[in-house]
C-alpha atoms as a PDB file:
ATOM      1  CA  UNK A   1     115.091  66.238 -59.257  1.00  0.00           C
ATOM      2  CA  UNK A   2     112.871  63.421 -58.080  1.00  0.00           C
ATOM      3  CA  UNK A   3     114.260  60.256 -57.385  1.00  0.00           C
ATOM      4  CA  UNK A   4     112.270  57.492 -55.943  1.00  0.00           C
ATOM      5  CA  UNK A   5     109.497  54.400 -56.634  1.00  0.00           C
ATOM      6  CA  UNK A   6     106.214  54.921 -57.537  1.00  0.00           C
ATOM      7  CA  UNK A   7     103.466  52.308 -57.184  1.00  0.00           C
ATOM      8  CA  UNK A   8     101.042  52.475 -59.587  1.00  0.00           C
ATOM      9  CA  UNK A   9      97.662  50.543 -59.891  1.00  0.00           C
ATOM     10  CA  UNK A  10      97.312  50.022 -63.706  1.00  0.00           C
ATOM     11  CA  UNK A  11      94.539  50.671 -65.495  1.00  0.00           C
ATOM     12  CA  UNK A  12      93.356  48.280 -68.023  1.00  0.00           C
ATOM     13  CA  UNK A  13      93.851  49.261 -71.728  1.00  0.00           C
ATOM     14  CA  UNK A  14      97.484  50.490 -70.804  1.00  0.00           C
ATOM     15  CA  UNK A  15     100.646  49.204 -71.535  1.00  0.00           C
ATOM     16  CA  UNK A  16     103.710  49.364 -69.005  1.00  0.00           C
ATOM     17  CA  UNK A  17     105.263  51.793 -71.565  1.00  0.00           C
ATOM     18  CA  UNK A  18     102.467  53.562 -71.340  1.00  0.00           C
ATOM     19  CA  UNK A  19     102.430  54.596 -67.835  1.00  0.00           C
ATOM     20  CA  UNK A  20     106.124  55.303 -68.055  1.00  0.00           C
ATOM     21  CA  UNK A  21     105.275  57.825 -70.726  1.00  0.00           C
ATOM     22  CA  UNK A  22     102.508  59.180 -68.614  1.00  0.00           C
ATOM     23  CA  UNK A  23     104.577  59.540 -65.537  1.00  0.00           C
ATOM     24  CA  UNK A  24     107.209  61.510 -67.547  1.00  0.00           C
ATOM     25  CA  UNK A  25     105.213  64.078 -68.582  1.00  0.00           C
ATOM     26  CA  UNK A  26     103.453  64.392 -65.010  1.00  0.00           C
ATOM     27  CA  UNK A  27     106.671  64.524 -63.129  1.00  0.00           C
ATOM     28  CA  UNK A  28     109.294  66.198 -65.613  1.00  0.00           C
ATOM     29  CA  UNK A  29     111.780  63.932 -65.355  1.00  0.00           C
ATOM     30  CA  UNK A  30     112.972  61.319 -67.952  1.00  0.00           C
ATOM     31  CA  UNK A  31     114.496  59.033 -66.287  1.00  0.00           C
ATOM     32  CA  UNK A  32     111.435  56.506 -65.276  1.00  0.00           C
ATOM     33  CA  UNK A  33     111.177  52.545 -65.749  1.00  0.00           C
ATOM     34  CA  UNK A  34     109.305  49.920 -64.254  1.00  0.00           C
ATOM     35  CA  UNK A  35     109.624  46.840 -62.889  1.00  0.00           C
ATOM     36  CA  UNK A  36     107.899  44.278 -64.424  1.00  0.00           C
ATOM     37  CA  UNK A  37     105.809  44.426 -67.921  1.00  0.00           C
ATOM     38  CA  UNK A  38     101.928  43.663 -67.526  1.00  0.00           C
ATOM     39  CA  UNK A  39     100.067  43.022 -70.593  1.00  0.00           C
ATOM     40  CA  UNK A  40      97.399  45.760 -71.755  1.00  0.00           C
ATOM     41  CA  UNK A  41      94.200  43.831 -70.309  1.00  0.00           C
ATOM     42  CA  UNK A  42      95.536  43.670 -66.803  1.00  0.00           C
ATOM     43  CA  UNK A  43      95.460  45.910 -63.994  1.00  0.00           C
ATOM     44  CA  UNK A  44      97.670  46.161 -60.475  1.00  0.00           C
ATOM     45  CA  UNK A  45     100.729  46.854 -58.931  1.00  0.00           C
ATOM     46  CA  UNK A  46     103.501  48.101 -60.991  1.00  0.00           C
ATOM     47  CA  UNK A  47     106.407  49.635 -59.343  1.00  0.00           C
ATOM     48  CA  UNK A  48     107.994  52.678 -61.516  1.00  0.00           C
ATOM     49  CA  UNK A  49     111.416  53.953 -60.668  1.00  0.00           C
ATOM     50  CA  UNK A  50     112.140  57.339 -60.973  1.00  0.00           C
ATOM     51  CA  UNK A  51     115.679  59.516 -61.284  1.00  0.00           C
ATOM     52  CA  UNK A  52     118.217  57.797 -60.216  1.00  0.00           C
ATOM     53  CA  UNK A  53     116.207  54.845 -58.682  1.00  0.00           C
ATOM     54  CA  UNK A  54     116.068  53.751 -62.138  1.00  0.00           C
ATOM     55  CA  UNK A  55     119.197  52.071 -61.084  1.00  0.00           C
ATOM     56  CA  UNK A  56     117.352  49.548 -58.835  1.00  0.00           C
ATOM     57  CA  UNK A  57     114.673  48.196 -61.863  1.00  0.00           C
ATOM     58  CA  UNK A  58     117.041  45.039 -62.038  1.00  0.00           C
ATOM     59  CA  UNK A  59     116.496  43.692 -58.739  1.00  0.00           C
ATOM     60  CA  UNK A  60     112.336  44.470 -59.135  1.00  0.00           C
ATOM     61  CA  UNK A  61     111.922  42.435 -62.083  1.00  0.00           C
ATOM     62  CA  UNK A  62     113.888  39.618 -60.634  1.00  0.00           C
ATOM     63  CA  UNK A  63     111.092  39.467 -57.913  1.00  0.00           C
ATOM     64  CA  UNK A  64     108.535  37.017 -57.581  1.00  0.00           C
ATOM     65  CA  UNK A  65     104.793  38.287 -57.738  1.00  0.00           C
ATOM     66  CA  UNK A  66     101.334  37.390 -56.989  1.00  0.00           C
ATOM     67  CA  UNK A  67      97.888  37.877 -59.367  1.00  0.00           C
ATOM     68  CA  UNK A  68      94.629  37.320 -59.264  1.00  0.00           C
ATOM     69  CA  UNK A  69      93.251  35.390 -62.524  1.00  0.00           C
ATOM     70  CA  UNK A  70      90.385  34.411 -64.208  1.00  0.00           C
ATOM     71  CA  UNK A  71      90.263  31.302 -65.449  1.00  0.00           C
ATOM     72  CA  UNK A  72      87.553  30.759 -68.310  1.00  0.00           C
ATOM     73  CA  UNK A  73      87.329  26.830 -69.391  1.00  0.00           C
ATOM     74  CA  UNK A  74      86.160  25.896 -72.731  1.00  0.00           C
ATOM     75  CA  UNK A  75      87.904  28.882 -74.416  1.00  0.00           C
ATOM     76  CA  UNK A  76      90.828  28.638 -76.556  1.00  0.00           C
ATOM     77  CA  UNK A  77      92.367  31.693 -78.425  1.00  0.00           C
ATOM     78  CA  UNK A  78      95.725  32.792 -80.251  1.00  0.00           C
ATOM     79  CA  UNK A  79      96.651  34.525 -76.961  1.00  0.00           C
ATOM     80  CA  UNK A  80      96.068  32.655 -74.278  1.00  0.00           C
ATOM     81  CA  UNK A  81      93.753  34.900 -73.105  1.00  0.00           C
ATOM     82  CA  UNK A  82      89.736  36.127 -73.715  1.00  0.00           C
ATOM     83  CA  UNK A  83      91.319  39.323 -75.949  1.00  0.00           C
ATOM     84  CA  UNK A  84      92.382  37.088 -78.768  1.00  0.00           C
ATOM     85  CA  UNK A  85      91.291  35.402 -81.628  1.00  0.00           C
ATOM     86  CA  UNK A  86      89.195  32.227 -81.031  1.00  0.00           C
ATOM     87  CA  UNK A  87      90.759  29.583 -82.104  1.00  0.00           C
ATOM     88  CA  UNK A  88      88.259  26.807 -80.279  1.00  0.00           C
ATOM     89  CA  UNK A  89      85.221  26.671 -77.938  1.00  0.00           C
ATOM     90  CA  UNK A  90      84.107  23.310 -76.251  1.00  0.00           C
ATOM     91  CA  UNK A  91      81.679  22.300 -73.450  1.00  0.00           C
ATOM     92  CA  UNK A  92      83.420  22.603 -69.925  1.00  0.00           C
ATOM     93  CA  UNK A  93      81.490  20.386 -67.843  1.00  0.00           C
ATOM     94  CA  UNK A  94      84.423  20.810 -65.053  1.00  0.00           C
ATOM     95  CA  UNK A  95      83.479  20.474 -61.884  1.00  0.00           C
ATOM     96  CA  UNK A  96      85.205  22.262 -58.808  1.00  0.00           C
ATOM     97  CA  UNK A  97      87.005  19.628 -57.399  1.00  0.00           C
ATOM     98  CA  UNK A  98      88.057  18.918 -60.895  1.00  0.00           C
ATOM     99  CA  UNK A  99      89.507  21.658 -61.203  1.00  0.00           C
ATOM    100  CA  UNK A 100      91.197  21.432 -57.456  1.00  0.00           C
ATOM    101  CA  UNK A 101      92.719  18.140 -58.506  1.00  0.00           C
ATOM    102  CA  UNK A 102      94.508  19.170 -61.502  1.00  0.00           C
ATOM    103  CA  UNK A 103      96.289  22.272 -59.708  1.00  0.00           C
ATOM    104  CA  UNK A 104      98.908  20.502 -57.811  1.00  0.00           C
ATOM    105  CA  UNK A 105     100.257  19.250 -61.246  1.00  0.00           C
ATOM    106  CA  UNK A 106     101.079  23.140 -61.809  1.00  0.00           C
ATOM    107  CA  UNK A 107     102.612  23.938 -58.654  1.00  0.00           C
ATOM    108  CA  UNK A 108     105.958  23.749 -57.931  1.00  0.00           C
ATOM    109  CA  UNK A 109     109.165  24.113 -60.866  1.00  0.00           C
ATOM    110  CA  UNK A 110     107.298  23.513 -63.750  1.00  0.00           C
ATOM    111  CA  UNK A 111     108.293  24.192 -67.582  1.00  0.00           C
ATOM    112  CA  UNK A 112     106.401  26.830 -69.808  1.00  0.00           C
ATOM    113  CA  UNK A 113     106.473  26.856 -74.013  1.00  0.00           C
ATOM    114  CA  UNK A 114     106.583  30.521 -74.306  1.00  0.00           C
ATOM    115  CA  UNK A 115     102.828  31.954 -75.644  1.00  0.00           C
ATOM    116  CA  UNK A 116     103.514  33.371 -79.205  1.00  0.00           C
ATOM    117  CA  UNK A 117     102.212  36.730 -78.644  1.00  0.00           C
ATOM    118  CA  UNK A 118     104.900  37.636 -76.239  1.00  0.00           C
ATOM    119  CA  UNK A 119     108.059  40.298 -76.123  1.00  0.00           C
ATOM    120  CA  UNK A 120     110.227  37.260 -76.028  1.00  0.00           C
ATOM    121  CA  UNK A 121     113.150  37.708 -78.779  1.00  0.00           C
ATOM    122  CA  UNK A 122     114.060  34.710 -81.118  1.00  0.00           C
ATOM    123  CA  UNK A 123     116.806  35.521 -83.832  1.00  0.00           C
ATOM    124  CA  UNK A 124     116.342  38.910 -83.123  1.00  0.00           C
ATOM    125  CA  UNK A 125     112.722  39.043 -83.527  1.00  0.00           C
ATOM    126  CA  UNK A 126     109.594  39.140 -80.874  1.00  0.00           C
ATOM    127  CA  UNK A 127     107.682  36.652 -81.077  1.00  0.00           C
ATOM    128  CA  UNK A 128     104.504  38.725 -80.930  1.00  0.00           C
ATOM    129  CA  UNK A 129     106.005  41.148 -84.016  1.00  0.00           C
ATOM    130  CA  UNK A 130     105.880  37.493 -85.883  1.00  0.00           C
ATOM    131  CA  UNK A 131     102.806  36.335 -84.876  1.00  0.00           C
ATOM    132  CA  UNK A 132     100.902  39.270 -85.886  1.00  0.00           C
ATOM    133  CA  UNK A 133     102.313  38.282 -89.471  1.00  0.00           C
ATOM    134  CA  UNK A 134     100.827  34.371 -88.821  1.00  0.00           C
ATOM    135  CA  UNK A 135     103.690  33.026 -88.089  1.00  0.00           C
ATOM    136  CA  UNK A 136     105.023  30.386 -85.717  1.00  0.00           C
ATOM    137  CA  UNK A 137     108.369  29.432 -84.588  1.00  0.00           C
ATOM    138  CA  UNK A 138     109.231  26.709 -82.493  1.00  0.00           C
ATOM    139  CA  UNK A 139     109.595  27.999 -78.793  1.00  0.00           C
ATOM    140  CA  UNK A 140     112.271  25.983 -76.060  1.00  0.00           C
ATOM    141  CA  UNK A 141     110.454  25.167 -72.536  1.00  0.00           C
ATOM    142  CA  UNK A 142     110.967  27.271 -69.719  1.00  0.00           C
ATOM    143  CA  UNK A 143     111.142  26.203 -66.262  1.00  0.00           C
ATOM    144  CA  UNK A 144     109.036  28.730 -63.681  1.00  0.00           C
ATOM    145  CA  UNK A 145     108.323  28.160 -59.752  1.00  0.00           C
ATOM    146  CA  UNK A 146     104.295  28.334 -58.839  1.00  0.00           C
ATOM    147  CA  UNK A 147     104.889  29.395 -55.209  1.00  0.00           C
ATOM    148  CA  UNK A 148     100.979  29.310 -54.418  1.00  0.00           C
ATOM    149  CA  UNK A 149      98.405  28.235 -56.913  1.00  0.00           C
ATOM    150  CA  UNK A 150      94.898  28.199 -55.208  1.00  0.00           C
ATOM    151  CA  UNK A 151      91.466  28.234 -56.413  1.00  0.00           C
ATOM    152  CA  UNK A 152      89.584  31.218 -54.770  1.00  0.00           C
ATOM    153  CA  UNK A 153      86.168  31.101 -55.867  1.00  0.00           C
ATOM    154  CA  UNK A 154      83.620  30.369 -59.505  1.00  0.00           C
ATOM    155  CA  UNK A 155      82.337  33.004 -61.001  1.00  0.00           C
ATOM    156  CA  UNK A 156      80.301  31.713 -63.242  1.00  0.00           C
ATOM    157  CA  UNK A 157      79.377  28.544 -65.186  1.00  0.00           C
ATOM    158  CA  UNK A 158      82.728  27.628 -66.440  1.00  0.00           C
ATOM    159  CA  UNK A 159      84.569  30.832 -64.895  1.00  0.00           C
ATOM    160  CA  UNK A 160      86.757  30.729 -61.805  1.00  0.00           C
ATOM    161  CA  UNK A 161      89.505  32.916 -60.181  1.00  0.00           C
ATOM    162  CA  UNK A 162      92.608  31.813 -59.040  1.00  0.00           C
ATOM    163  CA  UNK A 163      95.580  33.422 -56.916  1.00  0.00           C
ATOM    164  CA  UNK A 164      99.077  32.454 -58.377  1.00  0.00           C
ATOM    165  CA  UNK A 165     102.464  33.399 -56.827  1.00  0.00           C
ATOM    166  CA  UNK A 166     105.135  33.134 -59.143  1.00  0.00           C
ATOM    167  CA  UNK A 167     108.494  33.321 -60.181  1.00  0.00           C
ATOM    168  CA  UNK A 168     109.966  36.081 -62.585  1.00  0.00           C
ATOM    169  CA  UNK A 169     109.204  35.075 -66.174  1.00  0.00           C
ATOM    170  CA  UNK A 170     105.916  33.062 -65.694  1.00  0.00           C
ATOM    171  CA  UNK A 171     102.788  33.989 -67.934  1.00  0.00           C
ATOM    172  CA  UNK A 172     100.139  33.379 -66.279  1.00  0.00           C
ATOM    173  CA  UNK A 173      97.697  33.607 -69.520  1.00  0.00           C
ATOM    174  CA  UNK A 174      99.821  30.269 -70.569  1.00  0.00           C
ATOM    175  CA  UNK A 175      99.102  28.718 -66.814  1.00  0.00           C
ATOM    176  CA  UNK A 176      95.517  28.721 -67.854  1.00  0.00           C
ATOM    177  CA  UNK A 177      96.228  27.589 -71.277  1.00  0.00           C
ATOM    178  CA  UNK A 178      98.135  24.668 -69.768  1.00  0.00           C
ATOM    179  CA  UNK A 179      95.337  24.197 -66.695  1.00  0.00           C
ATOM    180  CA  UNK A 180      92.416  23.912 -69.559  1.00  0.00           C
ATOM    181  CA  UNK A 181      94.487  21.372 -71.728  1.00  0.00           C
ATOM    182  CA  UNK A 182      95.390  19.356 -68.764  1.00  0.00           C
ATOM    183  CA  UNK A 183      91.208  19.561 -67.911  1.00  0.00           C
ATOM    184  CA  UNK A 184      90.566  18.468 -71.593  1.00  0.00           C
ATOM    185  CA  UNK A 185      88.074  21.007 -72.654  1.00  0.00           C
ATOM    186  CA  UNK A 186      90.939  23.719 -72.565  1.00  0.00           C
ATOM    187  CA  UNK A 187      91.030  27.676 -71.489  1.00  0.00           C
ATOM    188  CA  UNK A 188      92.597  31.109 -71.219  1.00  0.00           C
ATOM    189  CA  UNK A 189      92.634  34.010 -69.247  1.00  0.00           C
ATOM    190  CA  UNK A 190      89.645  36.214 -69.167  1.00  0.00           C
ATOM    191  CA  UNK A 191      91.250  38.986 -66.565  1.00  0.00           C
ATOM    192  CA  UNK A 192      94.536  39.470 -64.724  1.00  0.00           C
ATOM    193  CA  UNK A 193      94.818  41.591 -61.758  1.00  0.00           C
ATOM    194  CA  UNK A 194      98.522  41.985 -60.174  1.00  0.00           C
ATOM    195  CA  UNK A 195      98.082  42.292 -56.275  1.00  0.00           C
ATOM    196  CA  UNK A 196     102.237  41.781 -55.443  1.00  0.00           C
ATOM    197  CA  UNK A 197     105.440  42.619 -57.196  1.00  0.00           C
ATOM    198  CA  UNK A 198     109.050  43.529 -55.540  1.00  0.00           C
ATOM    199  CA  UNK A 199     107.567  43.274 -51.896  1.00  0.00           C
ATOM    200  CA  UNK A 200     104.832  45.962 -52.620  1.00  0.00           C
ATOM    201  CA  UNK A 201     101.035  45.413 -52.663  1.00  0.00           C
ATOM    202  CA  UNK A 202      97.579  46.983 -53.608  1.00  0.00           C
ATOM    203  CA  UNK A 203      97.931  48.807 -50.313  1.00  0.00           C
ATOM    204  CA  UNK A 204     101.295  50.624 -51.589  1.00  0.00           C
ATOM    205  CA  UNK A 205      99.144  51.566 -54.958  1.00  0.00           C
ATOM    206  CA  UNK A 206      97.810  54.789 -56.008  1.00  0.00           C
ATOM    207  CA  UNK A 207      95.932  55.931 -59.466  1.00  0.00           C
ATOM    208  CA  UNK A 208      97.891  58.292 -62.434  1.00  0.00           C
ATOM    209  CA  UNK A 209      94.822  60.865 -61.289  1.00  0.00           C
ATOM    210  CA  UNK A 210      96.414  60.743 -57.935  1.00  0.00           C
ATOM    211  CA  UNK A 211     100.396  61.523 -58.961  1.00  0.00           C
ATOM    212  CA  UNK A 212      98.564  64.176 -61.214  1.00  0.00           C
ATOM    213  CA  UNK A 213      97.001  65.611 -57.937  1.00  0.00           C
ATOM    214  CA  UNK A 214     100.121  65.174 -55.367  1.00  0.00           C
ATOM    215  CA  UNK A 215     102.900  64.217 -58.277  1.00  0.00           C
ATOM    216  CA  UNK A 216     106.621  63.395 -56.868  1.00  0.00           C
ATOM    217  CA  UNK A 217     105.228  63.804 -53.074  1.00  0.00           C
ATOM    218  CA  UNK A 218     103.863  59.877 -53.763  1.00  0.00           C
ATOM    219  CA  UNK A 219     107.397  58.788 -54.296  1.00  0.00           C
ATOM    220  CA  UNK A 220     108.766  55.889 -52.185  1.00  0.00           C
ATOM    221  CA  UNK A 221     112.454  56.027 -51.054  1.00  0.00           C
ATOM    222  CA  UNK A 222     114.330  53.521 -52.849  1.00  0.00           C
ATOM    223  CA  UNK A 223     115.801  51.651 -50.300  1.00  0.00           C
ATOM    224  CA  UNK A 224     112.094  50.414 -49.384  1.00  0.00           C
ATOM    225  CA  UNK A 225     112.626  48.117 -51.912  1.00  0.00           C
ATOM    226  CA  UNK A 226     115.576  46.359 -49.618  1.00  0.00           C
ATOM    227  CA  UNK A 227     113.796  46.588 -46.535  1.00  0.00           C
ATOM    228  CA  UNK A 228     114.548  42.445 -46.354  1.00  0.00           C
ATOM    229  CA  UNK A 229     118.438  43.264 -45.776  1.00  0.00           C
ATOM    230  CA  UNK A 230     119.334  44.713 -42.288  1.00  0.00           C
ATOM    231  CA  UNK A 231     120.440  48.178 -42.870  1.00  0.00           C
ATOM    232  CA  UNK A 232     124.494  49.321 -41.624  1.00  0.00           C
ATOM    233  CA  UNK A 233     125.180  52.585 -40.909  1.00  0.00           C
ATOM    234  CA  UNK A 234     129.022  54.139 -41.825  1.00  0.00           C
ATOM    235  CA  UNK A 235     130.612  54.252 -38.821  1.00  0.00           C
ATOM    236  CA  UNK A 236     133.750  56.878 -39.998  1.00  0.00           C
ATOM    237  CA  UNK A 237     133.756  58.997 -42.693  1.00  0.00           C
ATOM    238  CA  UNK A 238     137.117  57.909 -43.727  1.00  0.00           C
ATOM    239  CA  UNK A 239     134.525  55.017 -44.199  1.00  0.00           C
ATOM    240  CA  UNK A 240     132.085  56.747 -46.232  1.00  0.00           C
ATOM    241  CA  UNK A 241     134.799  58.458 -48.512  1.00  0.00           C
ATOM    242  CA  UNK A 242     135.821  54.807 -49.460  1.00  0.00           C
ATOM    243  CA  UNK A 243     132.194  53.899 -50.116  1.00  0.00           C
ATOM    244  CA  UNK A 244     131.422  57.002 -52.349  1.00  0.00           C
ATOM    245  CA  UNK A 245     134.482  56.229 -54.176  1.00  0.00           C
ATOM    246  CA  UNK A 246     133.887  52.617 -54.920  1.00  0.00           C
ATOM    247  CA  UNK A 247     136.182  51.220 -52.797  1.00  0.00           C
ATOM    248  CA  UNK A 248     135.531  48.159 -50.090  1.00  0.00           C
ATOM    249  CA  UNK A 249     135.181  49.376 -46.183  1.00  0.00           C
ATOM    250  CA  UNK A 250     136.432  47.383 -44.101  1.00  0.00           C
ATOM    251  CA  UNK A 251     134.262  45.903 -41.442  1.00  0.00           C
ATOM    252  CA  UNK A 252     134.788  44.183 -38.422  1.00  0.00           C
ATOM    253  CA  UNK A 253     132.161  41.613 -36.479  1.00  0.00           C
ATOM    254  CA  UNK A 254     129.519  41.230 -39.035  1.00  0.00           C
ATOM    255  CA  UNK A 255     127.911  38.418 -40.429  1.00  0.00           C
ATOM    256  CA  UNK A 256     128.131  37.339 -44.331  1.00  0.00           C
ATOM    257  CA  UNK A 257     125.267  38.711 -46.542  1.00  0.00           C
ATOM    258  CA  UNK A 258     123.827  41.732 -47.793  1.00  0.00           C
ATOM    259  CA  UNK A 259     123.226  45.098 -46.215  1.00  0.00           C
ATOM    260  CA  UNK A 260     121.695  48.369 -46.858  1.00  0.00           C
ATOM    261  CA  UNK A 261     124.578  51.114 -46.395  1.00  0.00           C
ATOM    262  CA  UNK A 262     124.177  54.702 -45.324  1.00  0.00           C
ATOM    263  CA  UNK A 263     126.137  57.202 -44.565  1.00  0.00           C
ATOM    264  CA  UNK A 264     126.736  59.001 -41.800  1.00  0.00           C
ATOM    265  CA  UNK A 265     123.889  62.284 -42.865  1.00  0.00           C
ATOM    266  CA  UNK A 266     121.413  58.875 -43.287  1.00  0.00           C
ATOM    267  CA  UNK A 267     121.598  59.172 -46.746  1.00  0.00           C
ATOM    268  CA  UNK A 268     121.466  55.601 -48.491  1.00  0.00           C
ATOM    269  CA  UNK A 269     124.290  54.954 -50.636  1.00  0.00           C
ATOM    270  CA  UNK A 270     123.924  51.327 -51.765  1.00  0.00           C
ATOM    271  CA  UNK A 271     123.211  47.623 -51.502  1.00  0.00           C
ATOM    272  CA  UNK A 272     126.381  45.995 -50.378  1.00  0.00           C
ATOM    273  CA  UNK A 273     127.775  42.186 -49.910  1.00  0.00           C
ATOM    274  CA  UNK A 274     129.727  41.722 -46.449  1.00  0.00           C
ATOM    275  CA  UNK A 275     132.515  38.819 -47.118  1.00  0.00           C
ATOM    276  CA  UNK A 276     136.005  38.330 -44.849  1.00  0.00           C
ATOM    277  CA  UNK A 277     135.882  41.397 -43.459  1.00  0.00           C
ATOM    278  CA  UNK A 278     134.852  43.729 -46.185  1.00  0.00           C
ATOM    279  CA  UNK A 279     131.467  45.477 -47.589  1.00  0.00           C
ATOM    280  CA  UNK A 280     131.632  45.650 -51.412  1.00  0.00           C
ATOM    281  CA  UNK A 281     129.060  47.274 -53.108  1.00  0.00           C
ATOM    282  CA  UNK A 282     126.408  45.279 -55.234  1.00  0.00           C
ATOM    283  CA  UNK A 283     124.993  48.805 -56.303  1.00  0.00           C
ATOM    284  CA  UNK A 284     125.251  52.313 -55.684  1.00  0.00           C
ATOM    285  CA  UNK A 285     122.573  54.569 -55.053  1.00  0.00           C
ATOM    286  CA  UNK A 286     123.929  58.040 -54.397  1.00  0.00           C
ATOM    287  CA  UNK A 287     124.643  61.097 -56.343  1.00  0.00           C
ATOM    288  CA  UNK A 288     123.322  61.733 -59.989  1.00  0.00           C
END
């Protein structure tokens, strides 16, 4: 059965859910989930877990990731982006250092009011499901960390892109909401491309033609996606048997954190915390 991680290079005009469906049928296997929702319009890296790497999905969307954005000033619309319905169009006279000045303001922990068309649930309900009935409900702030907010290049007369690195939970399309009202003439998003999420890049991306062509031969091993942690080998299997059946191993002479564990074939068996003298596992990998 194939088990593994998947990078996938999204096309436009799919959802997430979407490729997950795609990838089901193309590998024959139904466990599959990724790691991160992008919105329909946007394109890049998303990271798909397959078989029993489904397990590690958690840890992915907890990861912070980069984009490329377009920035389009003097557009307003009902989704924060050029998709929706225009709600307002003014003259955006900005000029480029303008527009440097104001991004330092966005940098940094800053709060977000949730865009209405979003999968965020209030009383049960998405906000998007609501919206597409014209409704509007009031939305708490958020607080989000802009790692790296830089202005790349203009594209045009009142077009620009910009490279954001970001927390989990930031939407970007309400970044360039924010950026416009900030500028006075306002803006949205015009096109999103994802170029970093859980560690992995473009470069780590193939196409769904390509998994058609080669299929579970593209998948990643799992524990790629905890290359950070130094990796701990079992030393015993007495060792290993304790591992496999959820029980601490005690370790001598290592220092606090996490580590990748394997066992003593070099199979990876989980993501583990070492504290006084014992490795307890955050999450198994093995078997299944």
């Amino acid at each position: 059965m194939p088990n593994g991680i998947i990078i996938i290079d999204k096309p436009a005009g799919w959802t997430s859910m979407d490729v997950c469906a795609k990838l089901r049928g193309i590998l024959k296997e139904r466990r599959i989930g990724h790691g991160g929702t992008l919105d329909p319009m946007a394109t890049g890296v998303l990271p798909v877990f397959v078989g029993n790497a489904t397990k590690a999905v958690e840890f992915a969307e907890k990861s912070d990731k980069e984009y490329i954005a377009g920035l389009r000033l003097g557009l307003v619309t009902n989704t924060q982006d050029s998709t929706g319905e225009v709600l307002e169009t003014r003259p955006a006279h900005i000029s480029r250092e303008a527009l440097e000045a104001v991004l330092p303001r966005f940098t940094g922990v800053i709060e977000q009011i949730p865009p209405m068309y979003s999968a965020i649930k209030i009383q049960g309900k998405k906000l998007y499901e609501l919206a597409r009935k014209g409704q509007e409900v009031e939305r708490r702030p958020r607080p989000v960390t802009i790692h790296a907010l830089e202005l790349m290049e203009q594209t045009g007369e009142a077009e620009y892109l910009l490279r954001v690195r970001c927390s989990k939970g930031t939407y970007v399309r309400t970044l360039c909401h924010d950026i416009g009202q900030a500028l006075g003439c306002g803006g949205c998003m015009s096109s999103l491309r994802r170029t970093m999420a859980a560690g992995f890049t473009l470069a780590d991306a193939v196409t769904l033609e390509q998994v058609q062509e080669r299929g579970e031969a593209l998948l990643t091993p799992v524990d790629r996606l905890f290359a950070a942690y130094p990796a701990y080998p079992l030393a015993s299997a007495r060792q290993e048997h304790a591992c496999r059946n959820g029980s601490p191993v005690p370790v001598k002479d290592l220092e606090p954190g996490t580590y990748r564990v394997y066992g003593q074939a070099g199979e990876f068996l989980c993501l583990s915390r070492y504290e006084r003298g014992q490795l307890r596992s955050v999450k198994n990998f093995f078997g299944g």
